[in-house]
C-alpha atoms as a PDB file:
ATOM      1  CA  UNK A   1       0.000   0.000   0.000  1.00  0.00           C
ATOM      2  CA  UNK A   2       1.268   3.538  -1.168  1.00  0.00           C
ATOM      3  CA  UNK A   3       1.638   6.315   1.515  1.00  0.00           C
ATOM      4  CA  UNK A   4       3.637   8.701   3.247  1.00  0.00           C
ATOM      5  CA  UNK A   5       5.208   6.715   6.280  1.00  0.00           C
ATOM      6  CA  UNK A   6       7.521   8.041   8.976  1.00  0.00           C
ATOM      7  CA  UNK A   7       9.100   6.279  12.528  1.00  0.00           C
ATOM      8  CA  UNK A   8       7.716   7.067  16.182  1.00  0.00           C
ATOM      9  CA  UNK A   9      11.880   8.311  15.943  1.00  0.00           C
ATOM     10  CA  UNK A  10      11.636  10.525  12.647  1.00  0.00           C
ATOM     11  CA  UNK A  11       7.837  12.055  13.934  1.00  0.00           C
ATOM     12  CA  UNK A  12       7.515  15.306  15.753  1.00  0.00           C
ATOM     13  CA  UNK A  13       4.710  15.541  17.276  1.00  0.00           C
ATOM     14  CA  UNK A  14       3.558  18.784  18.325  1.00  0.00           C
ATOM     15  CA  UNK A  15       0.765  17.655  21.053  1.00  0.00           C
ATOM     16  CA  UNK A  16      -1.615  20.170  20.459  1.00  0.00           C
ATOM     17  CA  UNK A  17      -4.028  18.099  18.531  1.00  0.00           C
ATOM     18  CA  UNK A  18      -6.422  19.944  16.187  1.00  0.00           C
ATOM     19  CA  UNK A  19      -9.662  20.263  17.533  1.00  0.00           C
ATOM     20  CA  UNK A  20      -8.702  19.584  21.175  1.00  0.00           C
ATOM     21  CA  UNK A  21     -10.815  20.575  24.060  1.00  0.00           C
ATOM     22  CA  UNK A  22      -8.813  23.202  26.021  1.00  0.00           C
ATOM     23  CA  UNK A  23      -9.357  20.572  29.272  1.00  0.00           C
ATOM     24  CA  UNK A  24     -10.408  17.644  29.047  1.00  0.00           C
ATOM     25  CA  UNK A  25      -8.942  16.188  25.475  1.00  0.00           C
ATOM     26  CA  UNK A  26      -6.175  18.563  26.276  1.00  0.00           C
ATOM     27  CA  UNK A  27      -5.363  16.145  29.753  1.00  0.00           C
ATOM     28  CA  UNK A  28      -5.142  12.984  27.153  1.00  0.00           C
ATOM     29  CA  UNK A  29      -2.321  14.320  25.221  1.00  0.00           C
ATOM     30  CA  UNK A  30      -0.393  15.242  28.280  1.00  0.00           C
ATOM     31  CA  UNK A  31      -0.954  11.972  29.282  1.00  0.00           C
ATOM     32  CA  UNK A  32       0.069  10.138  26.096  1.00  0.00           C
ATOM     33  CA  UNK A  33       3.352  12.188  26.894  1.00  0.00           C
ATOM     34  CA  UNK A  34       4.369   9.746  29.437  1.00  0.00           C
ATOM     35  CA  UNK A  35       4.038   6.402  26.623  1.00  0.00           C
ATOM     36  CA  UNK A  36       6.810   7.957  24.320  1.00  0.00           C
ATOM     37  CA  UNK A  37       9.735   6.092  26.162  1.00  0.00           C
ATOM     38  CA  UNK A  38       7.596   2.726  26.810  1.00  0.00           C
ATOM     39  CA  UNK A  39       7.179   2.490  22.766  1.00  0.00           C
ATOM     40  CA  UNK A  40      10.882   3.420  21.710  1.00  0.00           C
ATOM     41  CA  UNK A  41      12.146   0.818  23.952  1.00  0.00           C
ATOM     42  CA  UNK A  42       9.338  -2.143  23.433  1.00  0.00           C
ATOM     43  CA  UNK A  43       8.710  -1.204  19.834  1.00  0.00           C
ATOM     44  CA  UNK A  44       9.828  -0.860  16.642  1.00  0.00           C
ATOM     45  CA  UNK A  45       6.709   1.325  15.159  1.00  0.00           C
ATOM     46  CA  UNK A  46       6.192   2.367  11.685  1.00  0.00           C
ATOM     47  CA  UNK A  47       3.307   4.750  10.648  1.00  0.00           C
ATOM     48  CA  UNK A  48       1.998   4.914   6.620  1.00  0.00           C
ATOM     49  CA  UNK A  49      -0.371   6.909   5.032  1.00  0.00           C
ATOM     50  CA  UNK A  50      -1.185   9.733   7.512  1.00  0.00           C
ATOM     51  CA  UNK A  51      -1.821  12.028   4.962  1.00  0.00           C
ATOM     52  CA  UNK A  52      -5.646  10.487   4.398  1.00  0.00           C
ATOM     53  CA  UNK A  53      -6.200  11.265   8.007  1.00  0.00           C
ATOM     54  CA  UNK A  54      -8.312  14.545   7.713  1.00  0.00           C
ATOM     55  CA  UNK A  55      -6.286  17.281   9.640  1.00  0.00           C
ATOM     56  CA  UNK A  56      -9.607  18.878  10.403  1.00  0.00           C
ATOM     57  CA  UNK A  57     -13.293  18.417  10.364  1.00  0.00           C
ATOM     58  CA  UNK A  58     -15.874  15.221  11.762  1.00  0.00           C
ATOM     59  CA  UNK A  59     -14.016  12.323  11.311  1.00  0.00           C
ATOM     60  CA  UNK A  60     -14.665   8.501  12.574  1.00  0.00           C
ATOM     61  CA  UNK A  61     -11.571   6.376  12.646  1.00  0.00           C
ATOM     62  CA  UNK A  62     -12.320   2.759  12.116  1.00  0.00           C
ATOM     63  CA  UNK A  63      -9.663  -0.014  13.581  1.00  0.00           C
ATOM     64  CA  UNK A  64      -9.456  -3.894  13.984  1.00  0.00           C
ATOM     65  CA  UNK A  65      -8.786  -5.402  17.296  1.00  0.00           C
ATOM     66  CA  UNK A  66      -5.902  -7.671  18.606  1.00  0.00           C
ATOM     67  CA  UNK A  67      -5.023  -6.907  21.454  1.00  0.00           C
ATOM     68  CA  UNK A  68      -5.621  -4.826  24.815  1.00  0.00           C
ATOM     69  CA  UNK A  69      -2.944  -2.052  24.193  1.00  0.00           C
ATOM     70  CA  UNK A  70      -4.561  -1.207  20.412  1.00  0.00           C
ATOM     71  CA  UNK A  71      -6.693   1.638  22.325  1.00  0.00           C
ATOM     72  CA  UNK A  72      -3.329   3.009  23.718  1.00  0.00           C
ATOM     73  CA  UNK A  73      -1.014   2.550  20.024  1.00  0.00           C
ATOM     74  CA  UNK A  74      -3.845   4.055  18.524  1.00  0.00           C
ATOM     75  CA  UNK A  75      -4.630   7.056  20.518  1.00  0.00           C
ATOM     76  CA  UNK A  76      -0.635   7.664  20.556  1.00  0.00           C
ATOM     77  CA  UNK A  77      -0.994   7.452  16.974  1.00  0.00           C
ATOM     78  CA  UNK A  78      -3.715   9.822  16.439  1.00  0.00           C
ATOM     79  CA  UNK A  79      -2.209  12.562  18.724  1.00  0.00           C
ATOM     80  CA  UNK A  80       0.846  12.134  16.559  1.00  0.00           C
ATOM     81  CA  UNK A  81      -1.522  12.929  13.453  1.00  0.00           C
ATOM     82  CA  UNK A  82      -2.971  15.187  15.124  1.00  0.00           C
ATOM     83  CA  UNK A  83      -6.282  14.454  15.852  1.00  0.00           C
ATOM     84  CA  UNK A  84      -7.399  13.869  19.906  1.00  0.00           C
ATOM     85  CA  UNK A  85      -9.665  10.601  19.824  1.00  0.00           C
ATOM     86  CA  UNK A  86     -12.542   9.877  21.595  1.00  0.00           C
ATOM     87  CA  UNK A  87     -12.488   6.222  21.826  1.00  0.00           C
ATOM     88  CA  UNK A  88     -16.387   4.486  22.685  1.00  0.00           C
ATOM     89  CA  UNK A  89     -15.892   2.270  25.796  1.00  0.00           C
ATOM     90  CA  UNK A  90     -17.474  -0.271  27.681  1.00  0.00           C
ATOM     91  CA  UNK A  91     -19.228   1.557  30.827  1.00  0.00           C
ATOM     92  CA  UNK A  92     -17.376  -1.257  33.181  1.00  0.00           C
ATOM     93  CA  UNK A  93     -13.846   0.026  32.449  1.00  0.00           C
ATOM     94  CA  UNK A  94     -15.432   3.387  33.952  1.00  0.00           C
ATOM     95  CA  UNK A  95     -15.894   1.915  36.990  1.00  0.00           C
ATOM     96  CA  UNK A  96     -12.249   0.690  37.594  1.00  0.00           C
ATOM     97  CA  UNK A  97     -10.295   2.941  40.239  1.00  0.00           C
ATOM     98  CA  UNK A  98      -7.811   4.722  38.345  1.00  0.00           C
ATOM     99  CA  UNK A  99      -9.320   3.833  34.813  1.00  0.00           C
ATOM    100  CA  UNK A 100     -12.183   4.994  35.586  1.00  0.00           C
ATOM    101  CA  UNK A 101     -11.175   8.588  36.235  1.00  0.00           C
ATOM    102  CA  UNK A 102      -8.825   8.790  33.985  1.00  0.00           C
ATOM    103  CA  UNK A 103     -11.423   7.876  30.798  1.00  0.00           C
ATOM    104  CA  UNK A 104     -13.773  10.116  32.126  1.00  0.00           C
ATOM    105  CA  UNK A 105     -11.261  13.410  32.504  1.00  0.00           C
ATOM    106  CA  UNK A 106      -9.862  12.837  29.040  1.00  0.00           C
ATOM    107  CA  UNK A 107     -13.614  12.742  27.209  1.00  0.00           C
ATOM    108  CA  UNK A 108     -14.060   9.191  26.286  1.00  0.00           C
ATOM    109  CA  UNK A 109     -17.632   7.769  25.661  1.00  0.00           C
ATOM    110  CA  UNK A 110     -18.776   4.664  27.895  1.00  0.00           C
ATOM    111  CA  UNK A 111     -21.607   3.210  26.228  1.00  0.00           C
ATOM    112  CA  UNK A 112     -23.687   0.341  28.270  1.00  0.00           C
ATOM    113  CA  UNK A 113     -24.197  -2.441  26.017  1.00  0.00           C
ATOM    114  CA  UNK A 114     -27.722  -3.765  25.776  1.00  0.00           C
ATOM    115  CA  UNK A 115     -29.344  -1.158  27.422  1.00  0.00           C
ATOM    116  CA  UNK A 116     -31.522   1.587  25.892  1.00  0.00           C
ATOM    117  CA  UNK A 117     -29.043   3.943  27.113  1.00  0.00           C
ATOM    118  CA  UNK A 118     -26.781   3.324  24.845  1.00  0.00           C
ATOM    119  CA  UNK A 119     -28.554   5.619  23.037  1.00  0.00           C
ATOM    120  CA  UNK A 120     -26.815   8.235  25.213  1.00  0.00           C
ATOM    121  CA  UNK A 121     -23.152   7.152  23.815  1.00  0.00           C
ATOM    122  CA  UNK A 122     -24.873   7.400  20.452  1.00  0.00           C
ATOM    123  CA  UNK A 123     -26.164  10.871  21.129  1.00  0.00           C
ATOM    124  CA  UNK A 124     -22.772  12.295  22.376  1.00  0.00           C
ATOM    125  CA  UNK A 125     -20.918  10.528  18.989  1.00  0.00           C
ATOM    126  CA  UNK A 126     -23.497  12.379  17.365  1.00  0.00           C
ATOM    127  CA  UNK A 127     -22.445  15.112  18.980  1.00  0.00           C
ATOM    128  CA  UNK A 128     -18.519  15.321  18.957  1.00  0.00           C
ATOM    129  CA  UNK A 129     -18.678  14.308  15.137  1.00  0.00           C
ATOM    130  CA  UNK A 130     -20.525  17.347  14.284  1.00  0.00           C
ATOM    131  CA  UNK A 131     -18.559  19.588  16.467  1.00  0.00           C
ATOM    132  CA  UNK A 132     -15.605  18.474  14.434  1.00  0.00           C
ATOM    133  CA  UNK A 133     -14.048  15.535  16.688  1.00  0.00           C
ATOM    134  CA  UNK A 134     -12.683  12.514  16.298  1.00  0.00           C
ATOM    135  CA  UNK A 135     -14.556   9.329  17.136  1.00  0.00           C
ATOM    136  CA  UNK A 136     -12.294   5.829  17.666  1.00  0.00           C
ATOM    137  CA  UNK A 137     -14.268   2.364  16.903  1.00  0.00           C
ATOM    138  CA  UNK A 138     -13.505  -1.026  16.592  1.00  0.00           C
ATOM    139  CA  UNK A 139     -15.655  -2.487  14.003  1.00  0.00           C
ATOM    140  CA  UNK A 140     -15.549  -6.551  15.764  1.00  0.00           C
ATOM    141  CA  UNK A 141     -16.586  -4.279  18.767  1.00  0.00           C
ATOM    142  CA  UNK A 142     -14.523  -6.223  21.366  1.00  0.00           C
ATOM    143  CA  UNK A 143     -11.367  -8.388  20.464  1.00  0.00           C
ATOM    144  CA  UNK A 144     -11.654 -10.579  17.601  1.00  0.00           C
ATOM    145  CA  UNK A 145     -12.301 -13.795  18.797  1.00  0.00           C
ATOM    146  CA  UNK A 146     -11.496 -14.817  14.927  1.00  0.00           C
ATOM    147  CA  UNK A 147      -8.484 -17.615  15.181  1.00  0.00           C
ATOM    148  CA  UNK A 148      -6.202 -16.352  12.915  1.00  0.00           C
ATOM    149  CA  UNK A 149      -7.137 -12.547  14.685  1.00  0.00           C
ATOM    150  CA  UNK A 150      -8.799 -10.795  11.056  1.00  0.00           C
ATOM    151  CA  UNK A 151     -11.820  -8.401  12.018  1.00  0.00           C
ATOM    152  CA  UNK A 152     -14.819 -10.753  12.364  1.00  0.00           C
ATOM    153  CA  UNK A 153     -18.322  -9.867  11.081  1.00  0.00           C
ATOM    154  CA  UNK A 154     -18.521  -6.199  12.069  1.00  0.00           C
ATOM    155  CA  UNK A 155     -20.950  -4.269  14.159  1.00  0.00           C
ATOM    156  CA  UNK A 156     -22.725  -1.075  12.588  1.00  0.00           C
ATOM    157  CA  UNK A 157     -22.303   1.726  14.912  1.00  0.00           C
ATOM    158  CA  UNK A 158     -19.746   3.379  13.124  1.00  0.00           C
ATOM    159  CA  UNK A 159     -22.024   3.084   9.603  1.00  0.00           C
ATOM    160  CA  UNK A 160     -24.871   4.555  11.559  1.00  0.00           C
ATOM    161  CA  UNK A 161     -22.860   7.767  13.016  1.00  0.00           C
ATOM    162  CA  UNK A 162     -21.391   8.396   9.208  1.00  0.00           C
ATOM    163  CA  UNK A 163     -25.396   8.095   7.320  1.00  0.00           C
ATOM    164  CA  UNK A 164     -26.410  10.171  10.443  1.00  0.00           C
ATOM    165  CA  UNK A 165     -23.966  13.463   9.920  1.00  0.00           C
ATOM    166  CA  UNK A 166     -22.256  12.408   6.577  1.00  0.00           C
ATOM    167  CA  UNK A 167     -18.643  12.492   8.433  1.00  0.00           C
ATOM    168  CA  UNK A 168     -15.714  10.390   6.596  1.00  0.00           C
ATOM    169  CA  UNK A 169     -14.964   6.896   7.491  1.00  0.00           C
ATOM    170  CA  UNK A 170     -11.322   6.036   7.651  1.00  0.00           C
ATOM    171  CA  UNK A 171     -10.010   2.663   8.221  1.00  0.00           C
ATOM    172  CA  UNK A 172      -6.669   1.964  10.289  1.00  0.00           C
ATOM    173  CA  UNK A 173      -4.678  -0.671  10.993  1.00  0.00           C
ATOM    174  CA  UNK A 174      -3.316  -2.048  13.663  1.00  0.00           C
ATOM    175  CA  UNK A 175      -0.424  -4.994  13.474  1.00  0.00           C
ATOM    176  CA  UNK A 176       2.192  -6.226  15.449  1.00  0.00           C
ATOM    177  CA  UNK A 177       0.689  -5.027  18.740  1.00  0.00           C
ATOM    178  CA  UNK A 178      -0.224  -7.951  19.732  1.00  0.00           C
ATOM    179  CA  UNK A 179       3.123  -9.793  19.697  1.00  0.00           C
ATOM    180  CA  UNK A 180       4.217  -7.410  22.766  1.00  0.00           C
ATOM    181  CA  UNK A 181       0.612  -8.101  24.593  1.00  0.00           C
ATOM    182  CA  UNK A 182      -1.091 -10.977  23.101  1.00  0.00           C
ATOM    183  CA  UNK A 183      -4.592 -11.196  23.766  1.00  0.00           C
ATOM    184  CA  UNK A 184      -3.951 -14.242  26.094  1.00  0.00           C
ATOM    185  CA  UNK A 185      -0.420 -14.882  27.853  1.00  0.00           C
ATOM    186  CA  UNK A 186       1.722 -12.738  29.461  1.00  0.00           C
ATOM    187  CA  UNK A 187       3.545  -9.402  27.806  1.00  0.00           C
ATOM    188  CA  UNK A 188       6.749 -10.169  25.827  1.00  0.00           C
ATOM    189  CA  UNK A 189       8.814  -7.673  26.234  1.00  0.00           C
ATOM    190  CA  UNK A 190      12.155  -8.750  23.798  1.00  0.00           C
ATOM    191  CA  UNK A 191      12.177  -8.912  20.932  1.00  0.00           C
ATOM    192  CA  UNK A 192      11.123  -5.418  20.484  1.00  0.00           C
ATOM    193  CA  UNK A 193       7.631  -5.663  18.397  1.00  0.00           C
ATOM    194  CA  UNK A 194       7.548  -4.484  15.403  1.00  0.00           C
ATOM    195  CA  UNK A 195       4.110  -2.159  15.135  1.00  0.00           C
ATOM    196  CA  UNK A 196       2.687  -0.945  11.917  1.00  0.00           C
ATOM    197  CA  UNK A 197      -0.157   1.434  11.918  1.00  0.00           C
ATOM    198  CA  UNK A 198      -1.806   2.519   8.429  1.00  0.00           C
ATOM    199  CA  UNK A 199      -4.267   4.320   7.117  1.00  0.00           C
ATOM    200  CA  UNK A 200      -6.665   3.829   4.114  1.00  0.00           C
ATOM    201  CA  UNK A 201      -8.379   5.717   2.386  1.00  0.00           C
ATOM    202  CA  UNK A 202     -11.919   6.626   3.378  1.00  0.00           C
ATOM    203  CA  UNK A 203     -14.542   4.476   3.063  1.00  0.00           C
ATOM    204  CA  UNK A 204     -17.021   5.050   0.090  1.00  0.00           C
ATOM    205  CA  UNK A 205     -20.501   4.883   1.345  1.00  0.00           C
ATOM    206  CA  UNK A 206     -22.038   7.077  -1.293  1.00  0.00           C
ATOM    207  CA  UNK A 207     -24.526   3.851  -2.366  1.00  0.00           C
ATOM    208  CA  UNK A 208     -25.746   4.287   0.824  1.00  0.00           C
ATOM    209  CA  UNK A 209     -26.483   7.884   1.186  1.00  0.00           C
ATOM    210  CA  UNK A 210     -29.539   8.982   1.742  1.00  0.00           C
ATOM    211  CA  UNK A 211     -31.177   5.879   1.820  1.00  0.00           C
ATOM    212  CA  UNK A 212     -33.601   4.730   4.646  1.00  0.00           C
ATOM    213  CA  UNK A 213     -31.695   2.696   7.250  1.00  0.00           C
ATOM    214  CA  UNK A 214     -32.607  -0.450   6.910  1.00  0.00           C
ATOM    215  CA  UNK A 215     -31.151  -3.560   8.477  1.00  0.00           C
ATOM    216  CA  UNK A 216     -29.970  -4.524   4.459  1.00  0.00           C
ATOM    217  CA  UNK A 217     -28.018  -0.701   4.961  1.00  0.00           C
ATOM    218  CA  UNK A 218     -26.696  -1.319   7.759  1.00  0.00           C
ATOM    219  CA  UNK A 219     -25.350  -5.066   6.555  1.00  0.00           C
ATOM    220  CA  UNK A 220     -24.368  -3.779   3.083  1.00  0.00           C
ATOM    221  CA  UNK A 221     -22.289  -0.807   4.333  1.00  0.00           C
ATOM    222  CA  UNK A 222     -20.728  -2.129   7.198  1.00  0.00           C
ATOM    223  CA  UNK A 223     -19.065  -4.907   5.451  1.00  0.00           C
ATOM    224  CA  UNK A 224     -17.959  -2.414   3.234  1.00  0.00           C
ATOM    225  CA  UNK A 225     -16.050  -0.421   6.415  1.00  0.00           C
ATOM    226  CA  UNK A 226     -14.753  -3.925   7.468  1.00  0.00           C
ATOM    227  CA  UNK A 227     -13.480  -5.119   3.489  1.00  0.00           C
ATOM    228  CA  UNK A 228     -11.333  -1.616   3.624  1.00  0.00           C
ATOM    229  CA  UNK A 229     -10.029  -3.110   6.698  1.00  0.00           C
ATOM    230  CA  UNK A 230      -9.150  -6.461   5.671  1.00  0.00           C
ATOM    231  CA  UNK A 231      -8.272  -5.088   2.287  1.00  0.00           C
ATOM    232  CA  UNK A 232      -5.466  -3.159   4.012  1.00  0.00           C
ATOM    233  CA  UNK A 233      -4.563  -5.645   6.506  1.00  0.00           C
ATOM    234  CA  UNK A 234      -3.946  -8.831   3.839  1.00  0.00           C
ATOM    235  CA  UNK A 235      -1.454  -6.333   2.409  1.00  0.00           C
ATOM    236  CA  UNK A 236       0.490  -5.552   5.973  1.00  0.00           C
ATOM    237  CA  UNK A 237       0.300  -9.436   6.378  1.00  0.00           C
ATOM    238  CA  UNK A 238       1.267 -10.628   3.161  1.00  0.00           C
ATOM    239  CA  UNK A 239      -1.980 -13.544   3.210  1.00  0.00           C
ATOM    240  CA  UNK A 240      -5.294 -13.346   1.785  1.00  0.00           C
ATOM    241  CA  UNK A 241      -7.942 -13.530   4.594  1.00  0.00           C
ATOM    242  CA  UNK A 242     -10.654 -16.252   5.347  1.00  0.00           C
ATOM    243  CA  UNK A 243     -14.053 -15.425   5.479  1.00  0.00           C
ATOM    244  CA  UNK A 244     -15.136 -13.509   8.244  1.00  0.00           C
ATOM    245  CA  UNK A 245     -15.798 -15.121  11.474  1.00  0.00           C
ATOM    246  CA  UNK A 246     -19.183 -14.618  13.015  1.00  0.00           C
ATOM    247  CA  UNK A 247     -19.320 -14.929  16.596  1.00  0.00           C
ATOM    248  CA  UNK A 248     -23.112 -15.962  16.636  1.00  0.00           C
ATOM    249  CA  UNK A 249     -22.132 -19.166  14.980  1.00  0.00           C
ATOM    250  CA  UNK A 250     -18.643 -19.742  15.569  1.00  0.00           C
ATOM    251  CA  UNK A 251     -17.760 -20.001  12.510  1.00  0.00           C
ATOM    252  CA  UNK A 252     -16.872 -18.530   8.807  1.00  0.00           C
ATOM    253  CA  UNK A 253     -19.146 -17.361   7.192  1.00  0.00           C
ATOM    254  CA  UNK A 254     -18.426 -15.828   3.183  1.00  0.00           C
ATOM    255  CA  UNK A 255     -21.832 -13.373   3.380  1.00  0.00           C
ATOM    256  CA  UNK A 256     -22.589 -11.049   6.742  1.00  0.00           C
ATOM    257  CA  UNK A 257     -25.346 -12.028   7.781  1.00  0.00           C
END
């Protein structure tokens, strides 16, 4: 894949993220301050195409999901772009001491699966997008539970937030992350990891604009956000994926269904 790519060595950031929040958004690239010597000695990171990463403007980043320190790579990442993230959580992680605080000073979104008030997390998307933010999803919506770790059948929030305000979609890739924490084991600290990050294009959803939102939308376009995905990723990993895994039947499955 073509792109302009730089090191975590070569990059300097300026941490003052475009369309920050003076406080709160402002307190997660402070934070993100303190990761910088944690990657350089654990990682060997490489970053390609952040130049179709809108510098400005609504924009919903879409990612696969390996492994528990993705959230932290990619929000390092973004800052680096340039762009503060709001990532959409799981409520429970806002109840952990430390955690807890910390997601809820630096803006993130918990959202209560199952509930009707998720509604609420989709309401304050809503909002953030059309103030101009940044909105972080994963489209497997948890780790992939597929075997050979490609994003699985993929949930539709982020296709409903894009037909809602008409923001971009753009798909980035995580890889490598997972060698330095799997998803089970413990950490493996040497060899440094090798971590690539890249962005895609955005996703083309025009056959679905303006349309009513119907569950054949919803199915259509969001396996077009995760084929950009996988698209990108069979090109990092040098293999052509399965079909996706669907975690309803535990197993492959060549149509989302």
């Amino acid at each position: 894949m073509e792109g302009a790519s730089t090191s975590t060595e070569d990059f300097a950031p300026t941490w003052q993220p475009r369309g920050a929040a003076p406080g709160p958004q402002r307190l997660f690239a402070r934070l993100l301050v303190l990761t910088r010597p944690f990657f350089a000695l654990l990682t060997r990171s490489r970053w390609t195409g952040l130049d179709r990463l809108p510098s400005r403007g609504g924009v919903i980043v879409v990612s696969n999901h390996v492994s528990k320190a993705d959230p932290l790579t990619l929000a390092r990442f973004l800052l680096l772009a340039g762009r503060t993230p709001s990532f959409l959580a799981k409520d429970s992680l806002f109840e952990v001491p430390v955690v807890g605080r910390v997601l809820a000073a630096t803006g993130q979104v918990p959202v209560q699966r199952g509930r009707v008030d998720a509604q609420t997390a989709f309401a304050a998307a809503l909002e953030r997008l059309r103030a101009g933010g940044c909105i972080v999803m994963y489209t497997d919506g948890t780790l992939t539970k597929d075997p050979e770790q490609w994003p699985m059948v993929g949930k539709s929030g982020s296709v409903r937030l894009a037909l809602e305000t008409g923001v971009p979609v753009v798909p980035v890739v995580q890889w490598g992350v997972q060698r330095l924490l799997p998803r089970q084991g413990r950490p493996r600290l040497v060899p440094r990891a090798p971590l690539q990050v890249v962005v895609g294009e955005p996703v083309d959803l025009s056959a679905w604009e303006g349309a009513p939102v119907t569950a054949t939308v919803l199915r259509e376009a969001t396996a077009a956000v995760v084929d950009s995905l996988v698209t990108i990723l069979e090109d990092v990993r040098g293999e052509n994926a399965p079909p996706r895994w669907d975690v309803r039947t535990q197993s492959r499955t060549e149509v989302p269904a």
